[in-house]
C-alpha atoms as a PDB file:
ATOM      1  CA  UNK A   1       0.000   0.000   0.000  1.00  0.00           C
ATOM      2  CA  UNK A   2       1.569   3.444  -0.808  1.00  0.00           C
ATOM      3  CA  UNK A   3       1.282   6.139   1.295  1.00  0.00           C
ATOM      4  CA  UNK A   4      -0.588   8.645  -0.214  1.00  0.00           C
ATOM      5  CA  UNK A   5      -3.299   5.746  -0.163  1.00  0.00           C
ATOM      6  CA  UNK A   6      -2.742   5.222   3.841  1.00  0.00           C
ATOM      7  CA  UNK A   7      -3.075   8.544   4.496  1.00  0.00           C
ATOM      8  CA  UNK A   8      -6.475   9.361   2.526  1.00  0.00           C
ATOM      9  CA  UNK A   9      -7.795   5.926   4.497  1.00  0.00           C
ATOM     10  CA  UNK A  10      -6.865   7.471   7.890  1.00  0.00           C
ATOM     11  CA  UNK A  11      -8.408  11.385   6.595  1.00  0.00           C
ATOM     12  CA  UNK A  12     -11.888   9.409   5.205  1.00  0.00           C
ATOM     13  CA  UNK A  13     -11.685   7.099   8.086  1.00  0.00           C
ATOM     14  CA  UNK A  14     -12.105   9.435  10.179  1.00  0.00           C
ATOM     15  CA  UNK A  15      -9.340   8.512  12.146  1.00  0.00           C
ATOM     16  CA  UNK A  16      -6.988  11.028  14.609  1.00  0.00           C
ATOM     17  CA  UNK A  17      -3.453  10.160  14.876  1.00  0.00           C
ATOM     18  CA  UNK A  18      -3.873  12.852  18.060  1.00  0.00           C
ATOM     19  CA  UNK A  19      -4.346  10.627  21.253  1.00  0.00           C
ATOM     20  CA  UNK A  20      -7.588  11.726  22.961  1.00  0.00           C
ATOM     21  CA  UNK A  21      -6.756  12.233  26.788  1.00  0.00           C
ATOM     22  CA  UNK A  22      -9.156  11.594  29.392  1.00  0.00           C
ATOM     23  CA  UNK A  23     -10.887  14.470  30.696  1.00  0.00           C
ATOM     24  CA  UNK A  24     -10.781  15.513  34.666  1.00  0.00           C
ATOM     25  CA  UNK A  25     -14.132  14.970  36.622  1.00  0.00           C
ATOM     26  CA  UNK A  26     -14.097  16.837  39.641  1.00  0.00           C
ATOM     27  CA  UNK A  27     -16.209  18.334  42.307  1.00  0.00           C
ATOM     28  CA  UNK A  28     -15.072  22.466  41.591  1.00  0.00           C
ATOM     29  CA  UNK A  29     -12.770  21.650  38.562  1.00  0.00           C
ATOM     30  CA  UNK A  30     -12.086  25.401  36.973  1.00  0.00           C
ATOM     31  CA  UNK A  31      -9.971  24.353  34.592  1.00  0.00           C
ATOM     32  CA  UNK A  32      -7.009  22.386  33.406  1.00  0.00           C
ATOM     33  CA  UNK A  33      -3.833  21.829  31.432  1.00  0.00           C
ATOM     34  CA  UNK A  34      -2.976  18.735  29.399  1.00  0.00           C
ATOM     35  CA  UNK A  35       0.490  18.391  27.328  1.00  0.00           C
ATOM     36  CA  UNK A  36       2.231  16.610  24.606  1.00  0.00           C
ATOM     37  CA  UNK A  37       3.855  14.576  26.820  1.00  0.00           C
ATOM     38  CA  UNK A  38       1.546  12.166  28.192  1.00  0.00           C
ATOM     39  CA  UNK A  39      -2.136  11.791  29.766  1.00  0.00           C
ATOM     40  CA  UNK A  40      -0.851  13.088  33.368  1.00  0.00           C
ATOM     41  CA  UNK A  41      -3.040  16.426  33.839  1.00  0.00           C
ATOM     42  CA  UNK A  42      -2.655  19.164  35.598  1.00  0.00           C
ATOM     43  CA  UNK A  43      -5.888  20.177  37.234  1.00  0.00           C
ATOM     44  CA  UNK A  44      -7.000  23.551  39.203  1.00  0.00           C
ATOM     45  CA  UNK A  45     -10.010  23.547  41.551  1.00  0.00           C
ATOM     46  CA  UNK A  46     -11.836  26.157  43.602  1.00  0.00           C
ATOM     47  CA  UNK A  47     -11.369  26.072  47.023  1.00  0.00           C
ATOM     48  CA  UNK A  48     -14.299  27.153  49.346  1.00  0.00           C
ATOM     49  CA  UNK A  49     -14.539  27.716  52.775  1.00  0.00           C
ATOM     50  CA  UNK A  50     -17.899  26.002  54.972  1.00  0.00           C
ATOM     51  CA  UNK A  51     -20.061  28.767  53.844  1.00  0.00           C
ATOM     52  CA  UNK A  52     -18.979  27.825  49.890  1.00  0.00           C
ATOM     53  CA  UNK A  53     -17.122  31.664  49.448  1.00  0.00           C
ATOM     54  CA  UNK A  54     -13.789  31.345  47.954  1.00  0.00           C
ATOM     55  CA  UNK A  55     -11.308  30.665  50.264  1.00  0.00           C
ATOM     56  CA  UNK A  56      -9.238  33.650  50.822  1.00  0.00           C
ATOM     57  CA  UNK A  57      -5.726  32.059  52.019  1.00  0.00           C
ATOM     58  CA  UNK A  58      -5.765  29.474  48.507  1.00  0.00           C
ATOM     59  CA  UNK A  59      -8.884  30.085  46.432  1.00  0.00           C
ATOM     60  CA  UNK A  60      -7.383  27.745  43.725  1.00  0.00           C
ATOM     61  CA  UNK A  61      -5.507  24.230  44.534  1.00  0.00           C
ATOM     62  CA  UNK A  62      -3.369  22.898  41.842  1.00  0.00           C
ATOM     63  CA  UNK A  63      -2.653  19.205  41.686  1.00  0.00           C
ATOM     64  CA  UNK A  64      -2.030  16.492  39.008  1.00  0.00           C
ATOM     65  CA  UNK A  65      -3.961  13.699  38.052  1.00  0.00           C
ATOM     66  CA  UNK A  66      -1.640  10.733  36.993  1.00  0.00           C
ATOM     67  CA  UNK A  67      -3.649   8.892  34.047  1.00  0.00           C
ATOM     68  CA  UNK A  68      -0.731   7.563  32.872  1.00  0.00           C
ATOM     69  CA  UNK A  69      -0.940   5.262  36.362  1.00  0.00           C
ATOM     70  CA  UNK A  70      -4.267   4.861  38.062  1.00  0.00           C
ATOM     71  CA  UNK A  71      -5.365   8.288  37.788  1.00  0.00           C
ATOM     72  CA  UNK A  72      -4.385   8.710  41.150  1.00  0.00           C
ATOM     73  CA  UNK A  73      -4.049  12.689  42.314  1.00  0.00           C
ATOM     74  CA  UNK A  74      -0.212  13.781  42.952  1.00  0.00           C
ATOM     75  CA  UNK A  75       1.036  16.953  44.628  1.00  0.00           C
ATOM     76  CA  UNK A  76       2.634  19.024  42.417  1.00  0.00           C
ATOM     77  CA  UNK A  77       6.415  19.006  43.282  1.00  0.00           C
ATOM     78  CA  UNK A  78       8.099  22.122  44.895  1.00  0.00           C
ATOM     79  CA  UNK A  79       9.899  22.838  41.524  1.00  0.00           C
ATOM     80  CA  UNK A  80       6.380  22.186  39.222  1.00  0.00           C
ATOM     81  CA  UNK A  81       5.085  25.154  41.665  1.00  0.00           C
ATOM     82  CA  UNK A  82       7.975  27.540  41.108  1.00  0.00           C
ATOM     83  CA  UNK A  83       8.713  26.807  37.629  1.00  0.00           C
ATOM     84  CA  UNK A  84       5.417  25.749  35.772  1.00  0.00           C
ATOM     85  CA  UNK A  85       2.212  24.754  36.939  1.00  0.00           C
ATOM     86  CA  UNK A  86       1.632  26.933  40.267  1.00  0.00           C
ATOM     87  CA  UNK A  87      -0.543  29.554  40.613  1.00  0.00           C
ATOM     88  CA  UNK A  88      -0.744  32.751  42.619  1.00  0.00           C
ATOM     89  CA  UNK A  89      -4.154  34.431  43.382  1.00  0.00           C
ATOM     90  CA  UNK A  90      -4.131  38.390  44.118  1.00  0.00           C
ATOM     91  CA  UNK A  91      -7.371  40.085  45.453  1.00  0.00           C
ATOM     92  CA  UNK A  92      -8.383  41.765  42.232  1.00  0.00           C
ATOM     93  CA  UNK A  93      -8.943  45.638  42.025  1.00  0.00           C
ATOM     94  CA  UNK A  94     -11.808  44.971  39.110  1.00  0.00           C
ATOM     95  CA  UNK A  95     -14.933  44.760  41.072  1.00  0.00           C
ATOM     96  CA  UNK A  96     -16.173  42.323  38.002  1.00  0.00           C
ATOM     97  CA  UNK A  97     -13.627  39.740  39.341  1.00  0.00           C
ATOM     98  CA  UNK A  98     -12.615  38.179  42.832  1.00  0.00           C
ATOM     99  CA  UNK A  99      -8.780  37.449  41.926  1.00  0.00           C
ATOM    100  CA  UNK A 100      -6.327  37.993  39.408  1.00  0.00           C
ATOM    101  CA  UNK A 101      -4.872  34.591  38.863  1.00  0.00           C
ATOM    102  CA  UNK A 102      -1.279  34.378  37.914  1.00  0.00           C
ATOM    103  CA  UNK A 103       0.729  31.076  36.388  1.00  0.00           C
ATOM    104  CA  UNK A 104       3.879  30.549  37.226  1.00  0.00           C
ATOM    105  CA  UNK A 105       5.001  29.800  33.578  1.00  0.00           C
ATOM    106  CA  UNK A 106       3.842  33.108  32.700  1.00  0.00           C
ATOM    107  CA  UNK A 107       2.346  36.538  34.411  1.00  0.00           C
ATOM    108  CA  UNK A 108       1.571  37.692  31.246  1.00  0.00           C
ATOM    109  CA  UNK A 109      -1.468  35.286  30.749  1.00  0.00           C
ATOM    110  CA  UNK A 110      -4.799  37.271  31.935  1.00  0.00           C
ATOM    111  CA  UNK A 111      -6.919  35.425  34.244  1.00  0.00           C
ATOM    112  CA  UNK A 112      -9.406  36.230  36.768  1.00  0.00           C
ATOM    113  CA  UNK A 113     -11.019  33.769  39.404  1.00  0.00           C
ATOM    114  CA  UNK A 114     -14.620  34.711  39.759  1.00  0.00           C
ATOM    115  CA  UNK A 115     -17.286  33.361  41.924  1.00  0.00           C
ATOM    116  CA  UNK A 116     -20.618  32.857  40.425  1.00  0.00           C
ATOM    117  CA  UNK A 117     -22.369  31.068  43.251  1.00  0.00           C
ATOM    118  CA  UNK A 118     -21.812  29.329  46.989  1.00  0.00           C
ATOM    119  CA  UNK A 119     -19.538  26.561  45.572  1.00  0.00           C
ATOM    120  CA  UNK A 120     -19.143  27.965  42.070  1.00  0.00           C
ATOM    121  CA  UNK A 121     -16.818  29.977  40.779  1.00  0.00           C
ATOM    122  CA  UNK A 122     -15.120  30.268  37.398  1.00  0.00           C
ATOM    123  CA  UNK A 123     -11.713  31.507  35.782  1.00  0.00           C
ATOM    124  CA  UNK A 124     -12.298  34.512  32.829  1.00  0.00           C
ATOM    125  CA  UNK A 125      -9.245  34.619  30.246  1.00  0.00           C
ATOM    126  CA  UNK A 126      -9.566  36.672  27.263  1.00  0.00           C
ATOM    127  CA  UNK A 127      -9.654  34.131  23.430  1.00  0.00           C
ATOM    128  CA  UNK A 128      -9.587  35.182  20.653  1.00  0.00           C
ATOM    129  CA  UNK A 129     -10.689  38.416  21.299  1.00  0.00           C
ATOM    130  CA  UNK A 130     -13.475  37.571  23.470  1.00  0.00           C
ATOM    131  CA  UNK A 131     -14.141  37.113  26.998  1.00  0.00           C
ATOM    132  CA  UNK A 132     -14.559  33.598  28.294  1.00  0.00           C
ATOM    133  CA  UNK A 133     -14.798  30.919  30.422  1.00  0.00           C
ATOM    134  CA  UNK A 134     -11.903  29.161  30.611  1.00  0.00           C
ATOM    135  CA  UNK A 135     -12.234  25.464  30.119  1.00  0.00           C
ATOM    136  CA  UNK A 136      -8.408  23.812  29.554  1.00  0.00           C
ATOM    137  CA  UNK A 137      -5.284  24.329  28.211  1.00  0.00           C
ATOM    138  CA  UNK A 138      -3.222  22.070  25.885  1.00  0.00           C
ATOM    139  CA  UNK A 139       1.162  22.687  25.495  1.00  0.00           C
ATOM    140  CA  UNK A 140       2.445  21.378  22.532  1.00  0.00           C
ATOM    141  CA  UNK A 141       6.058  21.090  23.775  1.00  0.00           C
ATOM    142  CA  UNK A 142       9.149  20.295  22.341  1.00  0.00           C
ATOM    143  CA  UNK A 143      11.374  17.702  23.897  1.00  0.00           C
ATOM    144  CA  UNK A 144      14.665  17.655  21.639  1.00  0.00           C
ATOM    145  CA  UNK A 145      16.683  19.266  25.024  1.00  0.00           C
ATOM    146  CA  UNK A 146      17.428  18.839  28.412  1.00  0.00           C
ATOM    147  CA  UNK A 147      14.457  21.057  29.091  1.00  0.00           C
ATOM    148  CA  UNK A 148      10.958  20.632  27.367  1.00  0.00           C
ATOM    149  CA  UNK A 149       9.848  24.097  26.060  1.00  0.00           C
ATOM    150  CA  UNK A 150       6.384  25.107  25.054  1.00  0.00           C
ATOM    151  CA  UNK A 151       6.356  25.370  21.321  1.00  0.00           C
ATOM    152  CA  UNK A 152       3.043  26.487  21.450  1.00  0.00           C
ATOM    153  CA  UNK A 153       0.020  26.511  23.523  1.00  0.00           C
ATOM    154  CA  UNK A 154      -4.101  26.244  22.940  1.00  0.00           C
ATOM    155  CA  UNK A 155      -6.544  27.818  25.038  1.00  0.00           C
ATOM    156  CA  UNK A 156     -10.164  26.501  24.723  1.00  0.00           C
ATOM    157  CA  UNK A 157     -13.236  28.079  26.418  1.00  0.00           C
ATOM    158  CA  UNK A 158     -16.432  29.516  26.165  1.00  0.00           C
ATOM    159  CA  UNK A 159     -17.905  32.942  25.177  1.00  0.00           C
ATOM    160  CA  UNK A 160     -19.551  34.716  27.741  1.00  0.00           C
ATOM    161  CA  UNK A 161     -21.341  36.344  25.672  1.00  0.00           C
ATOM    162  CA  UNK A 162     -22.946  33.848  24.566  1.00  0.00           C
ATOM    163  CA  UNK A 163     -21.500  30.379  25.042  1.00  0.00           C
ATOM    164  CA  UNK A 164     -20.112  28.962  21.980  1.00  0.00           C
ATOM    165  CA  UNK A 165     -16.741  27.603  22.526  1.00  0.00           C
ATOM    166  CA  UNK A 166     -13.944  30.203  22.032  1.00  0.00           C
ATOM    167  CA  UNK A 167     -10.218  28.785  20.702  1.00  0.00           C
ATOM    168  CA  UNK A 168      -7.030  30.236  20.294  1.00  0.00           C
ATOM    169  CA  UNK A 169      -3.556  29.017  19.447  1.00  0.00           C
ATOM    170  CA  UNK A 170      -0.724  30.898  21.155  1.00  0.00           C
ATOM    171  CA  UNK A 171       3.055  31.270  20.401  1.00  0.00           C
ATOM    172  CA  UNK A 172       5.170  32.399  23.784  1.00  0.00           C
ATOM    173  CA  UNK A 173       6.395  35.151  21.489  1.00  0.00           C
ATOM    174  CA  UNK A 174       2.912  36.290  20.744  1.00  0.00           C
ATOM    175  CA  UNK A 175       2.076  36.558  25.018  1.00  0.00           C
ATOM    176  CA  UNK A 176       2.282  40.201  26.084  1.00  0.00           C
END
C-alpha cells in the first residue's frame, strides 16, 4: 500500500493520529492543562470555605492527576510550583472579578477567578478576542533538550457572551 493511499484511508476514516486524553471529573474543577507529553493532567479547583465563598488564604488548589498510572491525584512538586504549573491568586482591584490569577510559567497570561455562586466559581481569560470561560489548556512542547519548552500553547473556552466555545492558538512570542 503506498502512502498517499494510507493517508487518505486514515483522513476518510475518520481517524486522529492525536491521542484523545481523558478528561478531569471533579467536584469544583475550573480548569485544566494537558500536554504533549503524556495523559498526566494538571488540574486547578476552587477552594471554598464552609459557607462555599472562595477561600481567601488558597482560592485555587493545583494538583495532578496521573492517568498515565491509576489516575491517582499527585502533589505538584516544589519545583512544578515555582517553575510551571503553580498559581498565585491576588485580590483583584476589578470589582467584576474576585482574583487575578497568575501562572507561574507566565504573568503575562490574563486570568481572573470569579465566583458565580456558593460553591461555584469560574476563571475569565480573554480568546480570541473575546471574553470567556476558561475550560483547559493544551502545550504542545518540544522535547529535543534537556528542558521541554512550550512550542506552542491552545486555550479553549467559552464565550460569555454567549456560550459557543472560544479557541485560540498561542506562540510564547505572541504573550504580552
Amino acid at each position: 500500500m503506498k502512502l498517499p493511499v494510507i493517508i487518505a484511508f486514515f483522513i476518510l476514516s475518520g481517524f486522529s493520529l492525536q491521542t484523545k486524553y481523558p478528561v478531569p471529573k471533579t467536584k469544583h474543577l475550573l480548569f485544566y492543562i494537558q500536554r504533549t507529553h503524556n495523559a498526566n493532567t494538571i488540574v486547578y479547583d476552587a477552594r471554598f470555605d464552609k459557607d462555599g465563598r472562595l477561600d481567601p488564604e488558597q482560592p485555587i488548589e493545583a494538583y495532578w492527576l496521573r492517568f498515565e498510572e491509576q489516575g491517582q491525584r499527585m502533589a505538584l512538586r516544589s519545583f512544578e510550583k515555582w517553575m510551571v504549573y503553580g498559581i498565585k491568586c491576588k485580590k483583584s482591584k476589578n470589582p467584576d472579578y474576585d482574583y487575578r490569577v497568575y501562572l507561574s510559567a507566565s504573568s503575562k497570561v490574563k486570568l481572573w477567578l470569579k465566583q458565580t455562586a456558593p460553591f461555584k466559581a469560574e476563571v475569565i481569560t480573554i480568546i480570541d478576542g473575546k471574553p470567556s470561560k476558561l475550560d483547559h489548556m493544551f502545550a504542545t512542547l518540544d522535547e529535543s533538550g534537556w528542558m521541554p519548552k512550550v512550542k506552542y500553547g491552545e486555550f479553549f473556552g467559552y464565550s460569555l457572551q454567549n456560550g459557543e466555545k472560544t479557541y485560540q492558538k498561542v506562540f510564547p512570542k505572541d504573550i504580552k
